[in-house]
Protein backbone atom coordinates (compact mmCIF):
# COMPACT_ATOMS: atom_id res chain seq x y z
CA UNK A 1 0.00 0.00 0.00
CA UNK A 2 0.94 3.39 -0.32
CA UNK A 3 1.10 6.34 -3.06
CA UNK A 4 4.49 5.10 -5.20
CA UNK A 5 3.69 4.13 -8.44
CA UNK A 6 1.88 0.70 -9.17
CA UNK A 7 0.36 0.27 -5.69
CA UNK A 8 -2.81 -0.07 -4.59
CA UNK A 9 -3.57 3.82 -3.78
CA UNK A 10 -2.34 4.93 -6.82
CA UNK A 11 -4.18 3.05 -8.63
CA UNK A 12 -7.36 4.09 -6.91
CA UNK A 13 -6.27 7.14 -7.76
CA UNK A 14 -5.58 7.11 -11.25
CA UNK A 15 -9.63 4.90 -10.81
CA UNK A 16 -11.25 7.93 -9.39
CA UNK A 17 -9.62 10.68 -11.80
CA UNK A 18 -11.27 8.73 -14.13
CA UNK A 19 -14.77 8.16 -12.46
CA UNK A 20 -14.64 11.99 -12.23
CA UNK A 21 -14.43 12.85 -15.79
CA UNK A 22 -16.97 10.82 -16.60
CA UNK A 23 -19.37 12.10 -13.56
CA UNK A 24 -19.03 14.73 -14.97
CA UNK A 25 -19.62 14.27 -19.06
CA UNK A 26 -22.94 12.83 -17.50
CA UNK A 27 -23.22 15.95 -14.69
CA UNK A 28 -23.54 18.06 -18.17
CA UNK A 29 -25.46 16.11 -19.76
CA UNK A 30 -28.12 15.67 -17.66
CA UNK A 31 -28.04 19.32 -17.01
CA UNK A 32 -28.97 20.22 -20.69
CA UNK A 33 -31.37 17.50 -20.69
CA UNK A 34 -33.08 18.92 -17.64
CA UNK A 35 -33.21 22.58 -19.10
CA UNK A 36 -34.13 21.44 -22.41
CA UNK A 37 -36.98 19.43 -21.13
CA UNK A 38 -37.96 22.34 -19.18
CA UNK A 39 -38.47 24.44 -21.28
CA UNK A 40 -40.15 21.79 -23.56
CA UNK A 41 -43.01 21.96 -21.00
CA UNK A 42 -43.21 25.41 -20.36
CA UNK A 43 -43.97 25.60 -23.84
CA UNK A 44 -46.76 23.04 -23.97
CA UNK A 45 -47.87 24.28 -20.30
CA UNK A 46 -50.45 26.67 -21.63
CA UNK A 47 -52.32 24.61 -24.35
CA UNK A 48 -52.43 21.54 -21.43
CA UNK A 49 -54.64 23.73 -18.98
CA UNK A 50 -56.72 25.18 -21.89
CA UNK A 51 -57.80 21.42 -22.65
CA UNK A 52 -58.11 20.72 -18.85
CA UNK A 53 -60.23 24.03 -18.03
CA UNK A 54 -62.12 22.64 -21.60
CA UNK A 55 -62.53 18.60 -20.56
CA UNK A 56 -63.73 19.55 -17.20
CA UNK A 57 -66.01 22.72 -18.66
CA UNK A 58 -67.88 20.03 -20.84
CA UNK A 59 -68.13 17.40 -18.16
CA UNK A 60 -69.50 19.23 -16.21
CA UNK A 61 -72.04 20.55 -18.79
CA UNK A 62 -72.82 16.92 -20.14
CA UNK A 63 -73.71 15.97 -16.56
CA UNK A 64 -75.94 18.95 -15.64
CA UNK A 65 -78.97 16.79 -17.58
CA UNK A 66 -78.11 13.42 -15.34
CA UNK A 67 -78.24 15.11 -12.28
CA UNK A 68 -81.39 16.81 -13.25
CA UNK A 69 -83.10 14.09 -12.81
CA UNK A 70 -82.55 13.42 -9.03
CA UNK A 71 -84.12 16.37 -8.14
C-alpha cells in the first residue's frame, strides 16, 4: 500500500480521476437535458390547462342533464 507508483492507492487514484471525468460528461449532460426538457413543458404548459379548463367545462355541462333528474 501506499502512493508510489503501481500500488494499490495509486491506482485508486488514477480509478477515481477517471470516475470523475466521466461524472461529470454525465453531470452536463443531464443538465442540458433537464433545461431542455424544461423548457419543452413550459412551452406546452399553456395549451395543457386550456384542454383541462375545456374537458372539465364540458363534463360538467354533459352531466348537468343526469343530475337533473334526481331532483
Amino acid at each position: 500500500m501506499g502512493w508510489e507508483p503501481g500500488t494499490s492507492n495509486a491506482h485508486f487514484g488514477a480509478w477515481m480521476t477517471a470516475l470523475d471525468q466521466v461524472t461529470d460528461i454525465n453531470r452536463r449532460h443531464y443538465t442540458a437535458s433537464v433545461r431542455a426538457g424544461r423548457s419543452a413543458v413550459a412551452d406546452l404548459l399553456p395549451g395543457a390547462l386550456g384542454a383541462l379548463v375545456s374537458a372539465a367545462a364540458l363534463t360538467v355541462l354533459g352531466l348537468r342533464p343526469r343530475f337533473a333528474e334526481f331532483r
